[in-house]
Protein backbone atom coordinates (compact mmCIF):
# COMPACT_ATOMS: atom_id res chain seq x y z
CA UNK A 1 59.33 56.36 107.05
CA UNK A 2 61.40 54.65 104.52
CA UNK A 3 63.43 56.77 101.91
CA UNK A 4 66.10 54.93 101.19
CA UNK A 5 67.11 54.73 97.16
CA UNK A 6 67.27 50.79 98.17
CA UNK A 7 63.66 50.86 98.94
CA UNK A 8 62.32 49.84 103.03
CA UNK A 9 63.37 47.31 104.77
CA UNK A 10 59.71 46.21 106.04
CA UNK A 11 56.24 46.86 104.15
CA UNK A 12 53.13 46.75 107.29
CA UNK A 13 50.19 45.89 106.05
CA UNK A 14 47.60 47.03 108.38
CA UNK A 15 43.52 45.52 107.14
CA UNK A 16 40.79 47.03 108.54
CA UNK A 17 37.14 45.72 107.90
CA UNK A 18 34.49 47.95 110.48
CA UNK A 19 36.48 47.73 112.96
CA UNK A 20 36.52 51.89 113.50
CA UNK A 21 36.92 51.92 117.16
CA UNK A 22 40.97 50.73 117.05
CA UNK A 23 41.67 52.32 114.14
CA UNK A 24 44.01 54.82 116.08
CA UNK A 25 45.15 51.97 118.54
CA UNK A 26 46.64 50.08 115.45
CA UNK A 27 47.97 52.57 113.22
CA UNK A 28 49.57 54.57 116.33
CA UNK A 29 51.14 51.27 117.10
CA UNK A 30 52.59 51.46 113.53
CA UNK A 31 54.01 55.00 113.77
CA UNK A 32 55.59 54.98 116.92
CA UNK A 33 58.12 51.63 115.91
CA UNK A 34 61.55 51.84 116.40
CA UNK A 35 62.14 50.42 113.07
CA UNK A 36 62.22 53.40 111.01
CA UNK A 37 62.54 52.25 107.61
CA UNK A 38 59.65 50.60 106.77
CA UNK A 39 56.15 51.04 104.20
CA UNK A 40 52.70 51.29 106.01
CA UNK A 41 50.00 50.03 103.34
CA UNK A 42 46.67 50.62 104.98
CA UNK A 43 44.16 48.19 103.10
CA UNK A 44 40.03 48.61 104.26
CA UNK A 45 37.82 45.55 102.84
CA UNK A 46 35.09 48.06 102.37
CA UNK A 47 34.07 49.20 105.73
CA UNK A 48 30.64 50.85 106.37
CA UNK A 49 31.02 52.62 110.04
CA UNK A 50 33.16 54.78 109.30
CA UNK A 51 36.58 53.12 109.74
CA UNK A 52 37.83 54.87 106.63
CA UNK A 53 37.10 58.38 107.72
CA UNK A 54 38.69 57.35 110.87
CA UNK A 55 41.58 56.06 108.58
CA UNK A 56 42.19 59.41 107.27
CA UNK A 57 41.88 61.31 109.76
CA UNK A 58 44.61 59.88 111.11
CA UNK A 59 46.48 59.68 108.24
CA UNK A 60 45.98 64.31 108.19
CA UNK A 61 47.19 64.12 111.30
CA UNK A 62 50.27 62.02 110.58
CA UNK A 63 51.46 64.00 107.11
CA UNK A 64 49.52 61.01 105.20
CA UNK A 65 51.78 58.85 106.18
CA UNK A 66 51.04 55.26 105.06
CA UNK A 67 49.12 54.71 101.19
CA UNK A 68 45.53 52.69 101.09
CA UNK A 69 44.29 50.09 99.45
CA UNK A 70 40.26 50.76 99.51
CA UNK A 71 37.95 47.94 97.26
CA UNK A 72 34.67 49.42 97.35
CA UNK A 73 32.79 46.19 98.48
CA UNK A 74 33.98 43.57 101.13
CA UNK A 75 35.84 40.64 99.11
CA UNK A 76 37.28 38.86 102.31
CA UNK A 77 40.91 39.23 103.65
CA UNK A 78 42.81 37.08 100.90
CA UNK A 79 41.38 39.28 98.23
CA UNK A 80 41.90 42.63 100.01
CA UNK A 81 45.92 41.37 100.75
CA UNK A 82 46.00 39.98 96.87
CA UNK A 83 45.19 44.00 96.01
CA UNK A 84 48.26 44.67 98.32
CA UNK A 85 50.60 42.76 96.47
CA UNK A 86 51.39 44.34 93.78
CA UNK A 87 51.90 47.84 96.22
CA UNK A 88 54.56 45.61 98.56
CA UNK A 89 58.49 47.03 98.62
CA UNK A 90 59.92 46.05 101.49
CA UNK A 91 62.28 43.11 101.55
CA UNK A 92 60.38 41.70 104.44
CA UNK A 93 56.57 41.86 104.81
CA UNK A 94 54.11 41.74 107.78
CA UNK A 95 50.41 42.04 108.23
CA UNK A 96 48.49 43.70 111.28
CA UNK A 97 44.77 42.92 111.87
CA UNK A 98 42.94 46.38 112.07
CA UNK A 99 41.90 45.16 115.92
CA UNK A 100 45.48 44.20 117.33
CA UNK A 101 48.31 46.70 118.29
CA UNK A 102 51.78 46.03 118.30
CA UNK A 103 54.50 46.71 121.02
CA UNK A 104 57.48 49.32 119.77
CA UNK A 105 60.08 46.94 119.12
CA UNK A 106 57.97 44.46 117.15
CA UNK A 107 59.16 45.30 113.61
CA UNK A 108 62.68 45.88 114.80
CA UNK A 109 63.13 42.57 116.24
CA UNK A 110 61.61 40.44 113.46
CA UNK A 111 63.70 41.81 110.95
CA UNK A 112 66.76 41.90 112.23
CA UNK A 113 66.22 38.47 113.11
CA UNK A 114 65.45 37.68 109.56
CA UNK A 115 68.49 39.84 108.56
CA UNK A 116 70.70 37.65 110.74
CA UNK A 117 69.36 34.30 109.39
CA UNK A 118 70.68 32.54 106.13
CA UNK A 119 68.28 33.03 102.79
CA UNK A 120 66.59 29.60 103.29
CA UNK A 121 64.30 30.49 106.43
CA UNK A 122 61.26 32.77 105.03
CA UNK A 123 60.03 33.92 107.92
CA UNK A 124 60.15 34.29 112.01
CA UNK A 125 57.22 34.27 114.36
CA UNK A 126 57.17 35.71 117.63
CA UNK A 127 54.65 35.27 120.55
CA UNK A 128 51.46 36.99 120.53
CA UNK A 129 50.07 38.43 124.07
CA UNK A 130 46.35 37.73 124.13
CA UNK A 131 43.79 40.73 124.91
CA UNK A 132 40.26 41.08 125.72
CA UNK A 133 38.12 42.56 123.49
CA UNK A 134 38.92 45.97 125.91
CA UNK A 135 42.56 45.16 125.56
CA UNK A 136 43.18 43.32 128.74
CA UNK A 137 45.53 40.94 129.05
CA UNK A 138 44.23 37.29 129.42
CA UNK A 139 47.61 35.91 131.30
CA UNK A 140 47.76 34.15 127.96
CA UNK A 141 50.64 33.21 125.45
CA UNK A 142 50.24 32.35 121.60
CA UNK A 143 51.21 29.91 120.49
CA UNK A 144 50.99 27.95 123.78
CA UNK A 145 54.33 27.39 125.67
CA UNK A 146 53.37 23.39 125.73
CA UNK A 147 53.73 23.73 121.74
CA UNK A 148 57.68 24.21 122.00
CA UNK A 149 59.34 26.79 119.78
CA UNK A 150 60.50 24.39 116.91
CA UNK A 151 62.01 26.10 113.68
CA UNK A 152 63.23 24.72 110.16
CA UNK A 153 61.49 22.59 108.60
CA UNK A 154 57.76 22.75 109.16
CA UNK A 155 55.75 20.75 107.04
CA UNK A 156 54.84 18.02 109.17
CA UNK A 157 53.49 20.54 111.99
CA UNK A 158 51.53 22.47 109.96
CA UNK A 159 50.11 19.44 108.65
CA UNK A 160 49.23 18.08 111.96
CA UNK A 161 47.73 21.33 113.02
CA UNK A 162 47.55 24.68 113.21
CA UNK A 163 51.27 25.92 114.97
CA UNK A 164 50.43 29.92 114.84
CA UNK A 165 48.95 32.21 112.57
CA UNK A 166 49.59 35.41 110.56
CA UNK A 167 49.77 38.00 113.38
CA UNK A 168 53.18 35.89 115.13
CA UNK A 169 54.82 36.29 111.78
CA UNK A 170 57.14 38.11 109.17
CA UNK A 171 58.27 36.81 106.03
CA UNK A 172 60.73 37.48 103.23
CA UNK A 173 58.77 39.21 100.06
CA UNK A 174 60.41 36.98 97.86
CA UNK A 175 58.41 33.89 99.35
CA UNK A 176 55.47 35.37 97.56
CA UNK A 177 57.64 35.07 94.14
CA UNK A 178 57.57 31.41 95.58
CA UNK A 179 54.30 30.26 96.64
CA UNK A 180 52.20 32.51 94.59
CA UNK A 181 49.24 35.08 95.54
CA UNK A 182 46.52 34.17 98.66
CA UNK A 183 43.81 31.61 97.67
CA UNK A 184 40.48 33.47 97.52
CA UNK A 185 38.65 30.45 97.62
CA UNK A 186 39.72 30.29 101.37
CA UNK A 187 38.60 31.30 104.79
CA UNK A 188 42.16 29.77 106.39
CA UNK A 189 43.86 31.42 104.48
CA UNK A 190 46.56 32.58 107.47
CA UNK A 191 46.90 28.18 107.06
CA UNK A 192 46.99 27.73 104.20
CA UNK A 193 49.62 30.40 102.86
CA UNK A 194 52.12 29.06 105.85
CA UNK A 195 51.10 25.70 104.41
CA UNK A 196 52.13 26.04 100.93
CA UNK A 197 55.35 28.07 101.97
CA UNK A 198 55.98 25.02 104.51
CA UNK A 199 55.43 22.53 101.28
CA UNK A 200 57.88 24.85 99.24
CA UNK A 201 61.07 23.63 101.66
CA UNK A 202 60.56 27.18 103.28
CA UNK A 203 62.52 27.40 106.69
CA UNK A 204 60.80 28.89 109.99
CA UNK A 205 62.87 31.01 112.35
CA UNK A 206 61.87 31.99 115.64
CA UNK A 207 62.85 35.60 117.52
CA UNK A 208 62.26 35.07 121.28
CA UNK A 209 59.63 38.02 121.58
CA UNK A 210 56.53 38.91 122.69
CA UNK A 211 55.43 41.96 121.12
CA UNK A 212 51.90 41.75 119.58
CA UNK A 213 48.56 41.99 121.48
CA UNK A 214 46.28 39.89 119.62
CA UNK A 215 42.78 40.80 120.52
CA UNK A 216 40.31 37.73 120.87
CA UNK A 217 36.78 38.21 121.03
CA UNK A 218 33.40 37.68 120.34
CA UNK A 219 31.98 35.48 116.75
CA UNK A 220 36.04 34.45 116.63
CA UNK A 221 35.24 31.57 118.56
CA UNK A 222 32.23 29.94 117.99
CA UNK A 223 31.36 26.37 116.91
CA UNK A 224 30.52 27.64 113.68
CA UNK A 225 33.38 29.87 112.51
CA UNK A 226 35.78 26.90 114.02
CA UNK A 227 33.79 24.25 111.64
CA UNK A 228 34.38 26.79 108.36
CA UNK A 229 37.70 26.96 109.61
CA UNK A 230 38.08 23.06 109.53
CA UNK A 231 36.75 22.77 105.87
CA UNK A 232 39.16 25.32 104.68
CA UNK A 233 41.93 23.69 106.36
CA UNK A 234 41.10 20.50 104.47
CA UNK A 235 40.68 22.37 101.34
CA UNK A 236 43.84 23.59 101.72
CA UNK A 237 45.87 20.06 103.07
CA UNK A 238 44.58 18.21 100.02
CA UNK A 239 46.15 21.12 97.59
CA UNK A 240 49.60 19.41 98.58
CA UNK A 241 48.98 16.08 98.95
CA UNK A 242 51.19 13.84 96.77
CA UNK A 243 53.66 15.37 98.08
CA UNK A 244 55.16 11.98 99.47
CA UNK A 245 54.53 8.98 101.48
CA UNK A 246 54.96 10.23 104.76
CA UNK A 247 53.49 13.39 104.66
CA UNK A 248 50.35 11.96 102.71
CA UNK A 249 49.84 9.95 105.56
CA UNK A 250 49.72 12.87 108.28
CA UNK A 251 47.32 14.79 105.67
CA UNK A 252 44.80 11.78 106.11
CA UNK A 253 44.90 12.03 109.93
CA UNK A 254 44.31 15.30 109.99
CA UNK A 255 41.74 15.05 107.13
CA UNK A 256 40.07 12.40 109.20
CA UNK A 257 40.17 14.66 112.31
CA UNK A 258 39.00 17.71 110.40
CA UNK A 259 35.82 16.02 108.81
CA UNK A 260 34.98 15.05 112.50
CA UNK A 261 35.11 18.12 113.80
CA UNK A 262 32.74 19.24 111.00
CA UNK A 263 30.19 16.56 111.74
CA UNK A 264 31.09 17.07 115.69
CA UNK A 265 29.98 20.74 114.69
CA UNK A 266 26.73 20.14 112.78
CA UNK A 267 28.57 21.49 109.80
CA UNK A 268 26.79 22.08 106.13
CA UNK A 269 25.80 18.08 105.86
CA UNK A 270 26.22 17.58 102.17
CA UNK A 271 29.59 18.93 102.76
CA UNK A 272 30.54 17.03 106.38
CA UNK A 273 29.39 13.73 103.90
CA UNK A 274 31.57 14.53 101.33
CA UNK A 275 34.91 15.01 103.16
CA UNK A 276 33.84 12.19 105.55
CA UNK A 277 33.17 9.89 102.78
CA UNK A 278 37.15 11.05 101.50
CA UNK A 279 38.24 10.19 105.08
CA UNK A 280 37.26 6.50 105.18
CA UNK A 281 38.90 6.14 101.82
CA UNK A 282 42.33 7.27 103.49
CA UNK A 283 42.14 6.92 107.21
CA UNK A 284 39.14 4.26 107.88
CA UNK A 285 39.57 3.93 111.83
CA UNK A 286 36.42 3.45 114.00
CA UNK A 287 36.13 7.32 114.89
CA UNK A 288 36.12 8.43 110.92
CA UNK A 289 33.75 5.40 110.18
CA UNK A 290 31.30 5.87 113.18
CA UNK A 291 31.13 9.43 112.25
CA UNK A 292 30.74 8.98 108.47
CA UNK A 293 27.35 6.12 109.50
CA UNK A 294 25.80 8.70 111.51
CA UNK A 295 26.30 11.39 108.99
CA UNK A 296 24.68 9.39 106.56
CA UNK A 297 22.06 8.22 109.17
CA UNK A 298 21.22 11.32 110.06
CA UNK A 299 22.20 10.96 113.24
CA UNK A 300 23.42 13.85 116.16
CA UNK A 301 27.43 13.23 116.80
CA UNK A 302 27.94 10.60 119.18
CA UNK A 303 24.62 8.36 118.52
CA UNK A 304 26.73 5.46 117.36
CA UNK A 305 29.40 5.51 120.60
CA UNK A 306 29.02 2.99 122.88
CA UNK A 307 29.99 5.29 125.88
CA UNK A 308 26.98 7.20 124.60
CA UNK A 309 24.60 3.86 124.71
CA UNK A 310 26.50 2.72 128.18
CA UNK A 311 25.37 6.19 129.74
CA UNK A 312 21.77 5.85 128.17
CA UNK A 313 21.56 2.35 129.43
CA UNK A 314 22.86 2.91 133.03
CA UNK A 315 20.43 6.14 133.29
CA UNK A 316 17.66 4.27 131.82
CA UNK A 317 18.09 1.38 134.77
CA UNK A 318 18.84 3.38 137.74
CA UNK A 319 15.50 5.93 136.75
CA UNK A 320 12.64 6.14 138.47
């Protein structure tokens, strides 16, 4: 671990939030890098099975290597990494979900790619290796080869989607000096904080690795989660619009997509209304407008598409 008198090179945040069965997976992961001069923070958003015992345990067993960060009560990850903050002294910073694992060379290879790369790109992502939830490999890539490996400026592809999330990247400390603290307020937060460092003219650099096994699993992807997702996302694209012309425009499309999905979803209905009714203001095309009538109508999704009547109709004259 990191002694230096000019403080470590990388500070790993590992959050953990009852996840106690890959507590050892994930913090072994940590100790066994190749990068030697780095901070572990271990943060736990207030566990109840026993994942901090399990913490320290493995801390005794590993001199207590790594500090914590333990809130009593669960405040949600952008809270539990805002307690963090203040604790961070690496130059560069990265964040490890309590339920992924990373390969040995994972912190060696983002950083010296970040050491190699002029002051104006904030951070590098890698490719993540997806896992079952017994840590099988699915065959799959993230972010999806199709999706390119673009870097500099990327404000317009965040805009028009999610790109890749926290666990691909590592960023410069000083972007946080930037951009500010994590927005509470926010379930996409992973979004929105690449969002607002996009918006800030921060560069993206890409290391040609795959070193992270990203477990996916379970509640992670259902309708539901997705649709909380969405409204978060357009929470967080309407923060930065004003921006200018052209990128006001793609935050309308993707608002407009986004409040479709939520009424696609069955979301909240006061709030699918609401961000519909914001969507026809900007981006009135026949999907966002179909979708905002049967919203207000009370309608299922789809009850207004003629492809929905055509199929009714045809079944209805070909029946018994």
């Amino acid at each position: 671990m990191a002694g230096l008198i000019c403080g470590p090179r990388v500070s790993i945040v590992v959050t953990f939030f009852n996840q106690v069965q890959w507590v050892d997976q994930a913090l072994d992961s940590v100790a066994t890098q190749t990068e030697s001069n780095f901070q572990l923070l271990i943060a736990d958003d207030g566990s109840t099975d026993g994942t901090r015992e399990r913490v320290q345990a493995w801390r005794d067993r590993h001199g207590q290597l790594g500090a914590t960060v333990l809130p009593d009560q669960n405040g949600g990850l952008p809270a539990l990494l805002n307690l963090v903050l203040p604790h961070l002294l690496g130059r560069f910073v990265m964040v490890l979900n309590g339920d992924d694992w990373l390969d040995p060379h994972r912190v060696q290879h983002q950083a010296d790619a970040l050491e190699q790369l002029p002051d104006r790109v904030g951070l590098v992502y890698s490719d993540l290796r997806v896992v079952d939830i017994d840590g099988r490999p699915t065959g799959e890539i993230f972010p999806p080869a199709t999706l390119g490996r673009p870097t500099g400026d990327f404000l317009l592809r965040m805009v028009s989607g999610p790109v890749f999330g926290m666990p691909c990247v590592m960023f410069r400390r000083s972007i946080l000096d930037i951009i500010g603290p994590w927005d509470e307020t926010l379930v996409a937060d992973d979004f929105d904080f690449l969002l607002r460092a996009a918006a800030a003219d921060v560069e993206f650099g890409y290391a040609p690795f795959t070193d992270t096994n990203y477990r996916q699993y379970g509640s992670s992807l259902t309708g539901s989660r997705n649709a909380v997702l969405a409204d978060g996302r357009i929470t967080a694209l309407l923060k930065i619009r004003g921006r200018d012309r052209i990128t006001d425009r793609a935050i309308d499309r993707r608002v407009g997509e986004l409040a479709i999905a939520l009424h696609s979803n069955g979301y909240d209905p006061a709030t699918t209304r609401r961000r519909l009714r914001l969507a026809v203001r900007h981006t009135p095309n026949r999907r966002v407008v179909r979708s905002t009538m049967e919203s207000h109508l009370r309608l299922k999704p789809g009850r207004l598409s003629p492809r929905y009547w055509v199929r009714r109709l045809t079944t209805t004259a070909t029946g018994p």
